[in-house]
PDB file of N, CA and C in Angstrom:
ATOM      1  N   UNK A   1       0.821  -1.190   0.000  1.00  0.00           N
ATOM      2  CA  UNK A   1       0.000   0.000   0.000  1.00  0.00           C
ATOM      3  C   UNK A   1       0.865   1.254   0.000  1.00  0.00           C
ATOM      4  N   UNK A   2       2.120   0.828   0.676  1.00  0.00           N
ATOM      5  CA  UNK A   2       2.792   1.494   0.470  1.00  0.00           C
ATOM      6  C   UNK A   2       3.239   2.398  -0.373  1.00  0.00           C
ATOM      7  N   UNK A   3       3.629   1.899  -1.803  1.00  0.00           N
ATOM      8  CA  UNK A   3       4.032   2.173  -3.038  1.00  0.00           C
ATOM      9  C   UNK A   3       2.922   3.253  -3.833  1.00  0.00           C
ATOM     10  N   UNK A   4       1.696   2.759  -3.866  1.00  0.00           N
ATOM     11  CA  UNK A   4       0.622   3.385  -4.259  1.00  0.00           C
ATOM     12  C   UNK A   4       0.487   4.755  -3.525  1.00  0.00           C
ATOM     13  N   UNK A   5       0.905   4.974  -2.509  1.00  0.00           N
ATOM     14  CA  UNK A   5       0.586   6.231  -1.829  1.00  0.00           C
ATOM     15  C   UNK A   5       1.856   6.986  -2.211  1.00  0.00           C
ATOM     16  N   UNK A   6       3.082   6.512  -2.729  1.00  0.00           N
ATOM     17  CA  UNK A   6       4.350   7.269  -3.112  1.00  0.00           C
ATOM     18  C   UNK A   6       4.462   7.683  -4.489  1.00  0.00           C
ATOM     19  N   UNK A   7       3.617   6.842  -5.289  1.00  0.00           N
ATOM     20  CA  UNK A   7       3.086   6.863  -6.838  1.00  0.00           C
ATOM     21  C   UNK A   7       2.261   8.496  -6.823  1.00  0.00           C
ATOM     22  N   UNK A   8       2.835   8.828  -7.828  1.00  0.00           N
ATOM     23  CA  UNK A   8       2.204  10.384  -8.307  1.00  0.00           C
ATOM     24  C   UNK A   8       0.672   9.901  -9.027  1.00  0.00           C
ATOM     25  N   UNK A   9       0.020  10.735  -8.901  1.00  0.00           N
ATOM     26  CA  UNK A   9      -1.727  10.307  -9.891  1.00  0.00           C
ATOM     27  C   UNK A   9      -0.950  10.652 -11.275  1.00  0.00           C
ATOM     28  N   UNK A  10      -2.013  10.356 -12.301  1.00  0.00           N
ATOM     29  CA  UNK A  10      -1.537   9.921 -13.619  1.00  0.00           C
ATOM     30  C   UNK A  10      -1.519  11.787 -13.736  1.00  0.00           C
ATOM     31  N   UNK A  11      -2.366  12.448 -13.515  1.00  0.00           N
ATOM     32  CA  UNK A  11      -2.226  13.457 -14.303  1.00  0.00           C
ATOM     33  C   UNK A  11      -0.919  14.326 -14.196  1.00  0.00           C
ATOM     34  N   UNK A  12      -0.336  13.580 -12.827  1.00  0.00           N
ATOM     35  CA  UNK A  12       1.091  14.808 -12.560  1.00  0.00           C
ATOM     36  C   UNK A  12       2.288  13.820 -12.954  1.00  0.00           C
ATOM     37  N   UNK A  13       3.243  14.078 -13.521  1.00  0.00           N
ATOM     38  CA  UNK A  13       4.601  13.684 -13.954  1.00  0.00           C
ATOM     39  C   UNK A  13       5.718  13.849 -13.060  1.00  0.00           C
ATOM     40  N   UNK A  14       6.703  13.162 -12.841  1.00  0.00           N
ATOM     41  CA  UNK A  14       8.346  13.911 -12.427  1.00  0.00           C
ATOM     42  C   UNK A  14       8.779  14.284 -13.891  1.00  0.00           C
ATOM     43  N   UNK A  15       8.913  15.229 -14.042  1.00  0.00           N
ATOM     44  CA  UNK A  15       9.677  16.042 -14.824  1.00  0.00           C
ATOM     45  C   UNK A  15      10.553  15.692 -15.615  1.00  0.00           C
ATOM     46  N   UNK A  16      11.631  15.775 -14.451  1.00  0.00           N
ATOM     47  CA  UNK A  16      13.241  15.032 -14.353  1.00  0.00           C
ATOM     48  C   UNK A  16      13.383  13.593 -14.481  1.00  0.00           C
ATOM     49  N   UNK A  17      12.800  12.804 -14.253  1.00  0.00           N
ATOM     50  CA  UNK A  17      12.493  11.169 -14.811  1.00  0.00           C
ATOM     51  C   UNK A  17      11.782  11.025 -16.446  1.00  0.00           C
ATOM     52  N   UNK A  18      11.237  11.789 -16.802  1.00  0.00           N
ATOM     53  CA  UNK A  18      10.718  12.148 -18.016  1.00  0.00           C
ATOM     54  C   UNK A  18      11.934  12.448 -19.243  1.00  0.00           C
ATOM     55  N   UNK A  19      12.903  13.708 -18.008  1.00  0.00           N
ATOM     56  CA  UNK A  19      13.121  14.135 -19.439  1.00  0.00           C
ATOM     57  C   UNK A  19      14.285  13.013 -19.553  1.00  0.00           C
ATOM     58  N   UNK A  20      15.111  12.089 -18.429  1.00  0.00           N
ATOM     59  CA  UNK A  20      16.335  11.805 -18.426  1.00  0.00           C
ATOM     60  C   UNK A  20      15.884  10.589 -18.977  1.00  0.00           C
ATOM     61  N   UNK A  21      14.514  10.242 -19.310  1.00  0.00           N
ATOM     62  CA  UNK A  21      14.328   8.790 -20.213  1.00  0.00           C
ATOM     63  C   UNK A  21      14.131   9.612 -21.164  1.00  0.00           C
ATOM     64  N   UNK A  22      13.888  10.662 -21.861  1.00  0.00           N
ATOM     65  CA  UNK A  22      13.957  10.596 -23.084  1.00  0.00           C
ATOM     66  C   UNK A  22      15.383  11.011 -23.798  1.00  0.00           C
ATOM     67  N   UNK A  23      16.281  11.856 -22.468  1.00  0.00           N
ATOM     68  CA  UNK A  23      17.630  12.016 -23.183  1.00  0.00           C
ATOM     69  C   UNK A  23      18.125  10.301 -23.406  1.00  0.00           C
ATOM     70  N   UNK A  24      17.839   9.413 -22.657  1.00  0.00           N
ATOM     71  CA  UNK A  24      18.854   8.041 -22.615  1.00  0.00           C
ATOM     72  C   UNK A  24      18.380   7.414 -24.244  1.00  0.00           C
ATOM     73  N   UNK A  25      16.856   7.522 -24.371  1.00  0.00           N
ATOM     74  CA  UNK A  25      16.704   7.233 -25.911  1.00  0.00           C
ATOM     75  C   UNK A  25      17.097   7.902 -26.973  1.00  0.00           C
ATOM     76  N   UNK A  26      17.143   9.429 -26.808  1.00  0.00           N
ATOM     77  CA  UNK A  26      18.305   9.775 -28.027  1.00  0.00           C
ATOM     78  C   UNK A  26      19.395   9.766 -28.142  1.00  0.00           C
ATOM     79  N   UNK A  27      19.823   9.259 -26.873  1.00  0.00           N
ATOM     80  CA  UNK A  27      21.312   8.720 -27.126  1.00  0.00           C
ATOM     81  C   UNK A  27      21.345   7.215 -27.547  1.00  0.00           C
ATOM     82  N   UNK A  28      20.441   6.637 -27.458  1.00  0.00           N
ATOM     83  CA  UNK A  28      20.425   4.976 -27.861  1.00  0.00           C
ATOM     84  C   UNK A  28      19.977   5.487 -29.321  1.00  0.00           C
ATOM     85  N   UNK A  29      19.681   6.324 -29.594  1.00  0.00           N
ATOM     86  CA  UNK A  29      19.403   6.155 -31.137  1.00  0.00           C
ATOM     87  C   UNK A  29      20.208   7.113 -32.070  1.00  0.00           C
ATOM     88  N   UNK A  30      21.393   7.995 -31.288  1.00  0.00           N
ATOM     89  CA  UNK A  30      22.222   8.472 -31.754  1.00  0.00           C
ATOM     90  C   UNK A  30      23.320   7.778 -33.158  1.00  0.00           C
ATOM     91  N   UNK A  31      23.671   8.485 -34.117  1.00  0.00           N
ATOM     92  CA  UNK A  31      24.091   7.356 -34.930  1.00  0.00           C
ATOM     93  C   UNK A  31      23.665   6.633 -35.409  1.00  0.00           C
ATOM     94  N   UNK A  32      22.078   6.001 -35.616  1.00  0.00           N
ATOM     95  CA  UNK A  32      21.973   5.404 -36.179  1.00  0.00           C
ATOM     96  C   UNK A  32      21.671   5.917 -37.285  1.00  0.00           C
ATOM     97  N   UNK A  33      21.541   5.043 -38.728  1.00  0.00           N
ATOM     98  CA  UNK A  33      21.255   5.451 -39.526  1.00  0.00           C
ATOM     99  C   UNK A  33      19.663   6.213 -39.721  1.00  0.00           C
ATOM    100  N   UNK A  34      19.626   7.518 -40.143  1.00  0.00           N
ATOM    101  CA  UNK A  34      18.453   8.365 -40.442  1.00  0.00           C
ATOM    102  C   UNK A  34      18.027   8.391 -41.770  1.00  0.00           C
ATOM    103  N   UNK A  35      16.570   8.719 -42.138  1.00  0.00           N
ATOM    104  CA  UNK A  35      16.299   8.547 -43.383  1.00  0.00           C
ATOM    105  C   UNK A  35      16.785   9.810 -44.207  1.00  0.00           C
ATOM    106  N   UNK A  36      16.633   9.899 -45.264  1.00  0.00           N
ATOM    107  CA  UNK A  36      16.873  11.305 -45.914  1.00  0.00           C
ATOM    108  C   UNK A  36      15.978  12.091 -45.861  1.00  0.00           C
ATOM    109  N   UNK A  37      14.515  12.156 -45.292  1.00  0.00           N
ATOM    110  CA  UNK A  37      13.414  13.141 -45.091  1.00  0.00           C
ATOM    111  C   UNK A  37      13.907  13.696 -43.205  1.00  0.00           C
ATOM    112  N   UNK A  38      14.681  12.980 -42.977  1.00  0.00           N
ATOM    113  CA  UNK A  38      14.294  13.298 -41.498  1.00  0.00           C
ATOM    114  C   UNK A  38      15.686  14.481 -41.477  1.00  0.00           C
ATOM    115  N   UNK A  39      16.507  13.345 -42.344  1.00  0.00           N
ATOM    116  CA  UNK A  39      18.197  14.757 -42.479  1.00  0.00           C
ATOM    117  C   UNK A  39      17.555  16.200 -43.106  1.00  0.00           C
ATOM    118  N   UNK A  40      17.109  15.988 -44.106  1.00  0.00           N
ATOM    119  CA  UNK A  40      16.179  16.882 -44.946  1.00  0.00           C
ATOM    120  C   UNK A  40      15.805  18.406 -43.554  1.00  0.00           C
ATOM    121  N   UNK A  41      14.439  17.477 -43.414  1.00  0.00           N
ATOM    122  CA  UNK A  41      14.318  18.554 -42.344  1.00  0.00           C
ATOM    123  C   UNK A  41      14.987  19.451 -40.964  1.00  0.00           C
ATOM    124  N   UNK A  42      16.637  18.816 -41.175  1.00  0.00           N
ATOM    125  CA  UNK A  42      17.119  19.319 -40.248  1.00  0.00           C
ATOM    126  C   UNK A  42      17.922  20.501 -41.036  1.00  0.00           C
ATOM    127  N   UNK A  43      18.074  20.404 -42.786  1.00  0.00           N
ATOM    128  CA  UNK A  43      18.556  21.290 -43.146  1.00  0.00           C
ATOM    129  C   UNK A  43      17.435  22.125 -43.469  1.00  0.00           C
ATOM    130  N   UNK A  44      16.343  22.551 -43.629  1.00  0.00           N
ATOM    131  CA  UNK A  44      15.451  22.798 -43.984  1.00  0.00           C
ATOM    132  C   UNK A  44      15.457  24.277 -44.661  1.00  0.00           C
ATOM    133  N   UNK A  45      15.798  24.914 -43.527  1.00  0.00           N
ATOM    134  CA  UNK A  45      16.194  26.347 -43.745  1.00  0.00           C
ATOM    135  C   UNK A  45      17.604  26.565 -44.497  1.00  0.00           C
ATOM    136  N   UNK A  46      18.265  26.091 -44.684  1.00  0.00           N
ATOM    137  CA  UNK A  46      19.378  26.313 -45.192  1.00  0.00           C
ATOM    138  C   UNK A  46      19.229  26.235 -46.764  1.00  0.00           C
ATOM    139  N   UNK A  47      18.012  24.940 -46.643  1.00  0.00           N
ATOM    140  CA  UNK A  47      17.595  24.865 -48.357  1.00  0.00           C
ATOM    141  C   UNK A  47      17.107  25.901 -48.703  1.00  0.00           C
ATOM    142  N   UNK A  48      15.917  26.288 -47.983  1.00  0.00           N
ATOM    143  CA  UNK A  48      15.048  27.766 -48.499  1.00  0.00           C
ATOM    144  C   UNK A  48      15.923  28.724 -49.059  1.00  0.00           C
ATOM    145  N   UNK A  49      17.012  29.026 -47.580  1.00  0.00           N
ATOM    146  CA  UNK A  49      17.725  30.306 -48.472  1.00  0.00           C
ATOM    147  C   UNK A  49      18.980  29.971 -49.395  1.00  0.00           C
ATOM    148  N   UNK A  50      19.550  28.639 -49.644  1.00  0.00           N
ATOM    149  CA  UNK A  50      20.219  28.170 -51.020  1.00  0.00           C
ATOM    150  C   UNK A  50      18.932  29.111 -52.573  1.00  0.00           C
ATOM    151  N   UNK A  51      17.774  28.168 -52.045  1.00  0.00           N
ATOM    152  CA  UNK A  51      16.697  28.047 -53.270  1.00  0.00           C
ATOM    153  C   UNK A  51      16.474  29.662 -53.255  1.00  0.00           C
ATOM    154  N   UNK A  52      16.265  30.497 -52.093  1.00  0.00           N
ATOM    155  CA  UNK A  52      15.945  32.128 -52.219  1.00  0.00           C
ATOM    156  C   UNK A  52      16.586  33.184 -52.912  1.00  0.00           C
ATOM    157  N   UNK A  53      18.190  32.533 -52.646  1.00  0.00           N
ATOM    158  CA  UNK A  53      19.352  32.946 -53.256  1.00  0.00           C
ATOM    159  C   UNK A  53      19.498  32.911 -54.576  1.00  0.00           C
ATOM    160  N   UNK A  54      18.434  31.776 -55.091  1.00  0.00           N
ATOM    161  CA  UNK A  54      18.974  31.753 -56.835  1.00  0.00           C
ATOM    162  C   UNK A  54      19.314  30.378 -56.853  1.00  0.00           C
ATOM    163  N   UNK A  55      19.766  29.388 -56.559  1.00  0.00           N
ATOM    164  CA  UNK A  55      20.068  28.130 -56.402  1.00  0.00           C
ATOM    165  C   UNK A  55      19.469  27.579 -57.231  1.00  0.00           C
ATOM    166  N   UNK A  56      19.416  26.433 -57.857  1.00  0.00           N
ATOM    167  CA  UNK A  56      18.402  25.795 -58.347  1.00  0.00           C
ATOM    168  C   UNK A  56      18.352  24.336 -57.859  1.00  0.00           C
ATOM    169  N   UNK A  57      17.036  23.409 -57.955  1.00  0.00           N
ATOM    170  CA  UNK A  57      17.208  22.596 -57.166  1.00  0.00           C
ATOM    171  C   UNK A  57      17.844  21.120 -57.611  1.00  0.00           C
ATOM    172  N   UNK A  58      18.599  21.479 -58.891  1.00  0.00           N
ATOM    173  CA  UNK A  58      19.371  20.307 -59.142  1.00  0.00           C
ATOM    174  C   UNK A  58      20.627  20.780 -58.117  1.00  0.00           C
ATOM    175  N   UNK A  59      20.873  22.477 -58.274  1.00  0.00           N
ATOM    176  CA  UNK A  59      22.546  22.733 -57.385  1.00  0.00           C
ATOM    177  C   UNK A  59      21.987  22.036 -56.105  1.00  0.00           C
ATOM    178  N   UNK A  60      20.918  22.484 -55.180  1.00  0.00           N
ATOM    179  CA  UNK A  60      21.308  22.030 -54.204  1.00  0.00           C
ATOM    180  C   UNK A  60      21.198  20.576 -54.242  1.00  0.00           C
ATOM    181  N   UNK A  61      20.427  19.662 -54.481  1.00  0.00           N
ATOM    182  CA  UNK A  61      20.075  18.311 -54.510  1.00  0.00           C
ATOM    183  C   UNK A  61      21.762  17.665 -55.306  1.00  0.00           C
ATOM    184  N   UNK A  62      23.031  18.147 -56.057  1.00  0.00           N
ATOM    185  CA  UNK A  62      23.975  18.068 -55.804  1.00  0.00           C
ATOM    186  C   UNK A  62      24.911  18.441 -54.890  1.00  0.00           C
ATOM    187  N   UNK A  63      24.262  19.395 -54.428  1.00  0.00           N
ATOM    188  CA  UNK A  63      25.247  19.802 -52.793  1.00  0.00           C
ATOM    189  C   UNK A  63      24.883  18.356 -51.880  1.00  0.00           C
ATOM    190  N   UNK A  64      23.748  18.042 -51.829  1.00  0.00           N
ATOM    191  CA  UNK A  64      23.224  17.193 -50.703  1.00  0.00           C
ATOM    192  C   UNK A  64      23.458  16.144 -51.205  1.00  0.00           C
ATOM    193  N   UNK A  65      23.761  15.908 -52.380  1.00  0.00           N
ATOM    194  CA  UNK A  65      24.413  14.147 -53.052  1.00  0.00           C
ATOM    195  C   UNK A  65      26.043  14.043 -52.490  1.00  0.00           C
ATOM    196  N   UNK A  66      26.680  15.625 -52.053  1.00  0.00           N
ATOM    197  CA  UNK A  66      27.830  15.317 -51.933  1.00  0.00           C
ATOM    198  C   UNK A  66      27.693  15.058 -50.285  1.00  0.00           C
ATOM    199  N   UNK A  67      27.340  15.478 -49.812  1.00  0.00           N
ATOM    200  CA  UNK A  67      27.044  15.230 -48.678  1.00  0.00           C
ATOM    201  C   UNK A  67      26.188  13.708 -48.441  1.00  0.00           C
ATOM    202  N   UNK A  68      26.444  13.225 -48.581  1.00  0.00           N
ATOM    203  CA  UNK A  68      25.760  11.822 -48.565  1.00  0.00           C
ATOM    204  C   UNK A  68      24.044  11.155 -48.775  1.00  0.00           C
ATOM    205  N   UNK A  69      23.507  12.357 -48.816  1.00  0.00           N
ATOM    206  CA  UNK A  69      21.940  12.102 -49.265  1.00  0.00           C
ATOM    207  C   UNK A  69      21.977  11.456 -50.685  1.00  0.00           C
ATOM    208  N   UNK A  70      20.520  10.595 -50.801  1.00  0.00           N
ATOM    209  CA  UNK A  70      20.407   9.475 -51.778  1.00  0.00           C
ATOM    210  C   UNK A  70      19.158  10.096 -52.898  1.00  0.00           C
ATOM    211  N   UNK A  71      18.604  10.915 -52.689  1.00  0.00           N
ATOM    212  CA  UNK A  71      17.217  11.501 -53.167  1.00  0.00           C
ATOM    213  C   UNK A  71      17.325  11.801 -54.667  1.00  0.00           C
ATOM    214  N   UNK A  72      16.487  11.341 -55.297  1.00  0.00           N
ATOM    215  CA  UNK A  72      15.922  11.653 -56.726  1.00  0.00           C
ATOM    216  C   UNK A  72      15.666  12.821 -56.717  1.00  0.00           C
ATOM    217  N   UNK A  73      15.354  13.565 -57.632  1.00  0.00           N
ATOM    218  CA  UNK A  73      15.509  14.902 -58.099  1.00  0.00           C
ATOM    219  C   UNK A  73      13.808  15.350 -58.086  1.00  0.00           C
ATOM    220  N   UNK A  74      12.712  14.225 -58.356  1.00  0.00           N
ATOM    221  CA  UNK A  74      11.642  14.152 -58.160  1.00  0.00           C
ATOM    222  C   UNK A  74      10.840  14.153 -56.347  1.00  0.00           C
ATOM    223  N   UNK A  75      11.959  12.913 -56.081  1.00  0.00           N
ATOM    224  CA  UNK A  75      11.830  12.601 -54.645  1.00  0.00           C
ATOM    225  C   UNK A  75      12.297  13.942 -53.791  1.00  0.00           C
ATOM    226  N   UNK A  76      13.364  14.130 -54.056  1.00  0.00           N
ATOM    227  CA  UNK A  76      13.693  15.908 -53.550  1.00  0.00           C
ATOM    228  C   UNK A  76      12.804  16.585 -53.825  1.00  0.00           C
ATOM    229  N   UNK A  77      12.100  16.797 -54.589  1.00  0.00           N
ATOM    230  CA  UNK A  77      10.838  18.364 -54.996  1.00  0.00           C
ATOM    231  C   UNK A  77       9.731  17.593 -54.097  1.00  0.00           C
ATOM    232  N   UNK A  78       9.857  16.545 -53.793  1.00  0.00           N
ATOM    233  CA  UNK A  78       7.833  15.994 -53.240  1.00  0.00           C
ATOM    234  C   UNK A  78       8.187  16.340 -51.916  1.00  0.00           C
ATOM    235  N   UNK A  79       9.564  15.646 -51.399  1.00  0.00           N
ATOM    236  CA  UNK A  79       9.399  15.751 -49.894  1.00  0.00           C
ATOM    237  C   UNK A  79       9.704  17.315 -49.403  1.00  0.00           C
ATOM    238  N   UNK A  80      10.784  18.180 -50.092  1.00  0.00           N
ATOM    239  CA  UNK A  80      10.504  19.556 -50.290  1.00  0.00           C
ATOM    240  C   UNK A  80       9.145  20.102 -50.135  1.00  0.00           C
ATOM    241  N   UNK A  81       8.293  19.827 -50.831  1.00  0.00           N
ATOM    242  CA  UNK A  81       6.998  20.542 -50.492  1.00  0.00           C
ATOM    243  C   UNK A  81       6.259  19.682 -49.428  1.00  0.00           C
ATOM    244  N   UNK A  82       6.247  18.626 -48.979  1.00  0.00           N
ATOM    245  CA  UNK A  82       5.627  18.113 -47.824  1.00  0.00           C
ATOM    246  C   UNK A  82       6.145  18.890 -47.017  1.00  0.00           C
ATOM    247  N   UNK A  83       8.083  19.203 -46.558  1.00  0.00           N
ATOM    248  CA  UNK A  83       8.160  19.578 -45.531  1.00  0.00           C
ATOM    249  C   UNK A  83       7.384  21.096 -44.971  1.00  0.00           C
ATOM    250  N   UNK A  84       7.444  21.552 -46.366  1.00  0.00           N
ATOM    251  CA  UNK A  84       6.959  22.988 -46.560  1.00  0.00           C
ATOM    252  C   UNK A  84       5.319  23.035 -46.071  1.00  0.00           C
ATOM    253  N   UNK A  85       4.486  22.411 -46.175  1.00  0.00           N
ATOM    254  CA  UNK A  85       3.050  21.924 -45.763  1.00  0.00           C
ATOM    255  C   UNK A  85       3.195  21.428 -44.401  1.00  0.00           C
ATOM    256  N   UNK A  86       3.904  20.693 -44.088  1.00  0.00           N
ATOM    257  CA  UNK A  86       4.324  20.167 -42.187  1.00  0.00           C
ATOM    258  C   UNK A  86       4.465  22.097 -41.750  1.00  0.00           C
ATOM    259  N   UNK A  87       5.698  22.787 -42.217  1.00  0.00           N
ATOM    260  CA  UNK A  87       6.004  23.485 -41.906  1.00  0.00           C
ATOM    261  C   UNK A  87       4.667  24.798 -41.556  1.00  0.00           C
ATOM    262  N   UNK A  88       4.284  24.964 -42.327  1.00  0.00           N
ATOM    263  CA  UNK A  88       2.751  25.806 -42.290  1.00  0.00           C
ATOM    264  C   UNK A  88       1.953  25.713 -41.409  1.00  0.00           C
ATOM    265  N   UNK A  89       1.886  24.096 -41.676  1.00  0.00           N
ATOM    266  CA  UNK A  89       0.392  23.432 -40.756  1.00  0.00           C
ATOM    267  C   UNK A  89       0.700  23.680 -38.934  1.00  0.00           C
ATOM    268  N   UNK A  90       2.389  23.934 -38.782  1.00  0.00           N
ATOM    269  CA  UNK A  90       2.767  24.073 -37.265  1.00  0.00           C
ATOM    270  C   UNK A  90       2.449  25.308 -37.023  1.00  0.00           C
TER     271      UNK A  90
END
């Protein structure tokens, strides 16, 4: 009976147990391999202002081939505008 009375109710959290299980899972998932939509969106902004600048999106989609991304030139323009629609909808 013990335990149950030391147990928080569902609606309140520890914080600090929260956040230090979710730092231990991004470190267990550090390194692993990521898809190219997820790298994508971490450059996101950097693409915009490549593409704002004048860029075109074969230059950058060869910048990002040198950099190790795998993306079709088609597949680059779709997930490009998904991220751009994620991006809005937040």
């Amino acid at each position: 009976m013990k335990a149950a009375q030391s147990a928080l109710p569902q609606s309140q959290i520890n914080k600090q147990k929260v956040s230090e299980a979710l730092q231990e899972l991004a470190n267990e998932h550090r390194g692993l391999p990521r898809s190219d939509t997820a790298r994508l969106r971490e450059v996101l902004d950097d693409i915009e202002h490549a593409l704002a600048a004048g860029a075109s999106h074969h230059a950058v989609l060869d910048t990002l081939h040198s950099q190790g991304f795998s993306l079709t030139l088609s597949s680059f323009q779709s997930t490009l505008a998904r991220l751009r629609r994620e991006r809005r909808a937040a």
